[in-house]
Protein backbone atom coordinates (compact mmCIF):
# COMPACT_ATOMS: atom_id res chain seq x y z
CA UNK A 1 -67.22 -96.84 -52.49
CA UNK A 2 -65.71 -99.89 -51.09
CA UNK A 3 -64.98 -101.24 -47.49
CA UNK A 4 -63.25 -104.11 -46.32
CA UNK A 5 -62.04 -105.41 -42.93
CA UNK A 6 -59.10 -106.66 -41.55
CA UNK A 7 -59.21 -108.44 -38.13
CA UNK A 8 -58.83 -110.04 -35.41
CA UNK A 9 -59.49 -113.88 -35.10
CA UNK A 10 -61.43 -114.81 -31.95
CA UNK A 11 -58.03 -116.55 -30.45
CA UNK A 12 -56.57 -113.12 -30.22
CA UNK A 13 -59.40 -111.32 -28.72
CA UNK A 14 -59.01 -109.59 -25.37
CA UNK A 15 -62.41 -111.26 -24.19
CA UNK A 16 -63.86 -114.87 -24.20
CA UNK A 17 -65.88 -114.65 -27.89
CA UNK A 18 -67.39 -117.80 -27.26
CA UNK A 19 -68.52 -117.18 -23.27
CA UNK A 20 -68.19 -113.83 -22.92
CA UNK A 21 -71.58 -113.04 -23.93
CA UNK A 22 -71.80 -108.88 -22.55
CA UNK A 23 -68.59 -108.01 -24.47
CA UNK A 24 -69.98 -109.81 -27.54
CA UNK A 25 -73.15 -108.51 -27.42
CA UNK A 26 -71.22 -104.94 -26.82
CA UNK A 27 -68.90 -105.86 -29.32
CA UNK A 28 -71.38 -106.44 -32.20
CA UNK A 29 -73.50 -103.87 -31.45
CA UNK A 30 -70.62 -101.45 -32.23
CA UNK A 31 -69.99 -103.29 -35.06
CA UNK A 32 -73.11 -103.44 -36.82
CA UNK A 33 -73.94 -99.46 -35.74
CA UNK A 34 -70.47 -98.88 -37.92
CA UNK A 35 -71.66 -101.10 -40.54
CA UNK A 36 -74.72 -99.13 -41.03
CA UNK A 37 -72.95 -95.81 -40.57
CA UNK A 38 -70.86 -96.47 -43.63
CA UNK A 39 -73.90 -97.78 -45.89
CA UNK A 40 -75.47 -94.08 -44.72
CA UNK A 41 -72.18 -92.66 -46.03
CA UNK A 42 -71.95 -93.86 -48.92
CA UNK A 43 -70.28 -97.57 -48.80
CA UNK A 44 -72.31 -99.99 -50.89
CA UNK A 45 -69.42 -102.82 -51.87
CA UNK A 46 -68.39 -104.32 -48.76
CA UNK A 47 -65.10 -107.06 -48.27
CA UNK A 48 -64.68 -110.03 -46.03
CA UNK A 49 -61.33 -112.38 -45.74
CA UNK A 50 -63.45 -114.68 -43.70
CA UNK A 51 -61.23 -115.63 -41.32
CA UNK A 52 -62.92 -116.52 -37.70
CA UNK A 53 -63.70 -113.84 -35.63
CA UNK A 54 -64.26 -110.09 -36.94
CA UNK A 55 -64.00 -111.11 -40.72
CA UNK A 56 -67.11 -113.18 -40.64
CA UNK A 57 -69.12 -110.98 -38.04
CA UNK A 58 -68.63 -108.28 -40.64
CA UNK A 59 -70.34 -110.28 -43.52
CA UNK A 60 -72.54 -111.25 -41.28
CA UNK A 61 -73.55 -107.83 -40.51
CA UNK A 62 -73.16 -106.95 -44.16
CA UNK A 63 -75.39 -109.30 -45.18
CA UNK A 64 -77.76 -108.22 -42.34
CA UNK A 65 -78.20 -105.21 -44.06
CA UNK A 66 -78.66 -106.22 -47.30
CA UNK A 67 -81.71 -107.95 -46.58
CA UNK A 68 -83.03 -105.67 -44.46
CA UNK A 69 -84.38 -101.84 -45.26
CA UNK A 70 -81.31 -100.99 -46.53
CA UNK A 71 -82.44 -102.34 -49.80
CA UNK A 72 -82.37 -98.84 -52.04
CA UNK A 73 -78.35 -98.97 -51.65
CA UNK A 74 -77.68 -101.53 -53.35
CA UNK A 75 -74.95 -103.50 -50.83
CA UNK A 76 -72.89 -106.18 -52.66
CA UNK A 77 -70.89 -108.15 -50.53
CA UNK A 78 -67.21 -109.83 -52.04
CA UNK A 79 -66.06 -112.59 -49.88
CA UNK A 80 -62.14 -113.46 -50.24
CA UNK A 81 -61.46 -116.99 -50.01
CA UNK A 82 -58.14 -118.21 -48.13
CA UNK A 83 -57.81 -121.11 -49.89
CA UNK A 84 -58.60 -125.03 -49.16
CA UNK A 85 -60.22 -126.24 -46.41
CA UNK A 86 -57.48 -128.79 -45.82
CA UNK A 87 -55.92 -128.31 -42.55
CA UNK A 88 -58.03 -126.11 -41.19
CA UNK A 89 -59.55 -127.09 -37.97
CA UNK A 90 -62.63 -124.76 -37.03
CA UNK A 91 -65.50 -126.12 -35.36
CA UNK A 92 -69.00 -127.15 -37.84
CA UNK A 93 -70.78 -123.95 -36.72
CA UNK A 94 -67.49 -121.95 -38.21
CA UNK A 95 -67.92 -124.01 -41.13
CA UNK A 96 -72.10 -123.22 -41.97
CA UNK A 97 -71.44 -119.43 -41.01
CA UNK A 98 -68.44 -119.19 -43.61
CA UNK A 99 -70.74 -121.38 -46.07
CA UNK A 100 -73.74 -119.32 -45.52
CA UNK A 101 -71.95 -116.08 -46.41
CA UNK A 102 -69.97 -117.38 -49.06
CA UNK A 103 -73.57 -118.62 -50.56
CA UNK A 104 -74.78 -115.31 -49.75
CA UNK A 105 -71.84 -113.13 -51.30
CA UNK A 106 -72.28 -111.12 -54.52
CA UNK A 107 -68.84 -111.36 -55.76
CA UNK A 108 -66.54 -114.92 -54.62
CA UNK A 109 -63.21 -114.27 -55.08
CA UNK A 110 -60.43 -116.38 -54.39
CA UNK A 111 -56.92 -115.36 -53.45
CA UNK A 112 -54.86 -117.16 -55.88
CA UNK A 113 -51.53 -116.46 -57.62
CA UNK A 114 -50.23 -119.10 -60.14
CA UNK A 115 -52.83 -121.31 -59.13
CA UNK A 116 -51.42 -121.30 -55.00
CA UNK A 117 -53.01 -119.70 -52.21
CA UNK A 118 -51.46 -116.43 -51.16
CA UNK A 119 -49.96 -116.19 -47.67
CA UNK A 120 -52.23 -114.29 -45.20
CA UNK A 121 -50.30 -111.39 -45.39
CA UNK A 122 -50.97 -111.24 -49.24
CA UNK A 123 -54.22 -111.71 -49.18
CA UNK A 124 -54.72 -108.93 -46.92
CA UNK A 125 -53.02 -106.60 -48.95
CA UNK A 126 -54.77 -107.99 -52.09
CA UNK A 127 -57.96 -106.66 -49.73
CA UNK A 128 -56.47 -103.73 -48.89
CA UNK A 129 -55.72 -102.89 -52.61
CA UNK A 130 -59.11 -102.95 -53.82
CA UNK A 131 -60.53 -100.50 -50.79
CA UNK A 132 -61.33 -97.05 -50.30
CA UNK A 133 -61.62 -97.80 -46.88
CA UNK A 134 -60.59 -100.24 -44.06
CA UNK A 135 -62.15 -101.10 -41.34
CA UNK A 136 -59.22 -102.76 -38.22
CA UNK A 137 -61.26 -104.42 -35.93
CA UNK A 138 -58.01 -104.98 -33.30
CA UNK A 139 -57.05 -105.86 -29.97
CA UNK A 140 -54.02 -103.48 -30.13
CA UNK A 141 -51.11 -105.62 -30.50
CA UNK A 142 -48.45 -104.34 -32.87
CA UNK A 143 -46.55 -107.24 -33.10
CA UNK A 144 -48.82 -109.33 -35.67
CA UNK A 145 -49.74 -109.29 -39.53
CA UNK A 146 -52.74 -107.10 -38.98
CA UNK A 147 -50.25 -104.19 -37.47
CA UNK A 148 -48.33 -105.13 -41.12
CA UNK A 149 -51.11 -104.40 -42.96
CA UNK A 150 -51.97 -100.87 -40.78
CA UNK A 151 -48.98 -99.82 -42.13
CA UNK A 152 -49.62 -100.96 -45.56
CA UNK A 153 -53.07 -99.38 -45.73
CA UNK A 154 -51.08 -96.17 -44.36
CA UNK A 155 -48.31 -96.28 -47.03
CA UNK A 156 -51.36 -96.96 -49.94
CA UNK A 157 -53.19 -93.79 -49.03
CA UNK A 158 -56.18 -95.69 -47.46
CA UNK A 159 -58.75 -94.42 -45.47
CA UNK A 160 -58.74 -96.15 -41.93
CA UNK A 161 -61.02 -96.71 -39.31
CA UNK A 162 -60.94 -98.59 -36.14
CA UNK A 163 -62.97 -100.44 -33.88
CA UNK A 164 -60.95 -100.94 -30.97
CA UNK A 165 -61.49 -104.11 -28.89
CA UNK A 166 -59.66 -103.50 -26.31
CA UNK A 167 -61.98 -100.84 -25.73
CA UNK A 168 -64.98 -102.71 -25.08
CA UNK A 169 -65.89 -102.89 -21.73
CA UNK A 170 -69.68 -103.89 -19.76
């Protein structure tokens, strides 16, 4: 069975990613305990967009996995490429992180249609699409594209979980 996850970049969550470090640490923790949860239910094909923020915390926790005992379930990990680099201004450690798990992925797939980059809206359905089930990791907000793709995921039969972060709280 397959899992992917949309979410939120680090811009748009409700805490400080980068200094905030109780409500990260609280933050991954519940992240990585639903990571495992799924592999122990079944999930072994797991898919990241790799945006900044949740996207790459869930390879990253993914790939945790797969290295560790969790070796008799066979975890493949698909990362999604956005597109070019060009225009994209994330800091260097953004930059080895999304290297290190594209390097690290199974399957590399990249979001193309007619040889252009699909919008992010696309490429999130194009994730959606190929999922059993989807993971939101989401401030809330209903006014953005990840609320757009709730809806898709809802209108395509998915399954849908949720880790809430405007939940988390020290």
């Amino acid at each position: 069975m397959t899992c992917s996850v949309i979410g939120n970049n680090t811009a748009a969550f409700p805490f400080d990613y980068e200094n905030d470090y109780f409500k990260r640490a609280i933050y991954t923790d519940k992240l990585y305990n639903i990571v495992e949860s799924l592999i122990c239910s079944g999930y072994d094909h797991f898919i990241t967009g790799l945006g900044k923020g949740a996207d790459m915390d869930f390879g990253g926790a993914v790939l945790y996995f797969k290295s560790s005992d969790y070796s008799e379930y066979n975890i493949t990990l698909e990362s999604v490429m956005p597109g070019p680099r060009t225009g994209i201004n994330y800091p260097d450690e953004y930059w080895e992180s999304y290297d290190y798990i594209v390097s690290s992925s199974d399957i590399v797939t990249k979001a193309v249609k007619n040889s252009k980059p699909l919008s992010l809206k696309q490429r999130k359905e194009f994730i959606i699409d190929h999922s059993d089930l989807v993971l939101y990791v989401w401030n809330g907000s209903t006014n953005n594209v990840i609320w757009d793709t709730i809806q898709y995921a809802k209108k395509n039969n998915k399954k849908i979980r949720y880790l809430m972060l405007n939940e988390i709280h020290v």
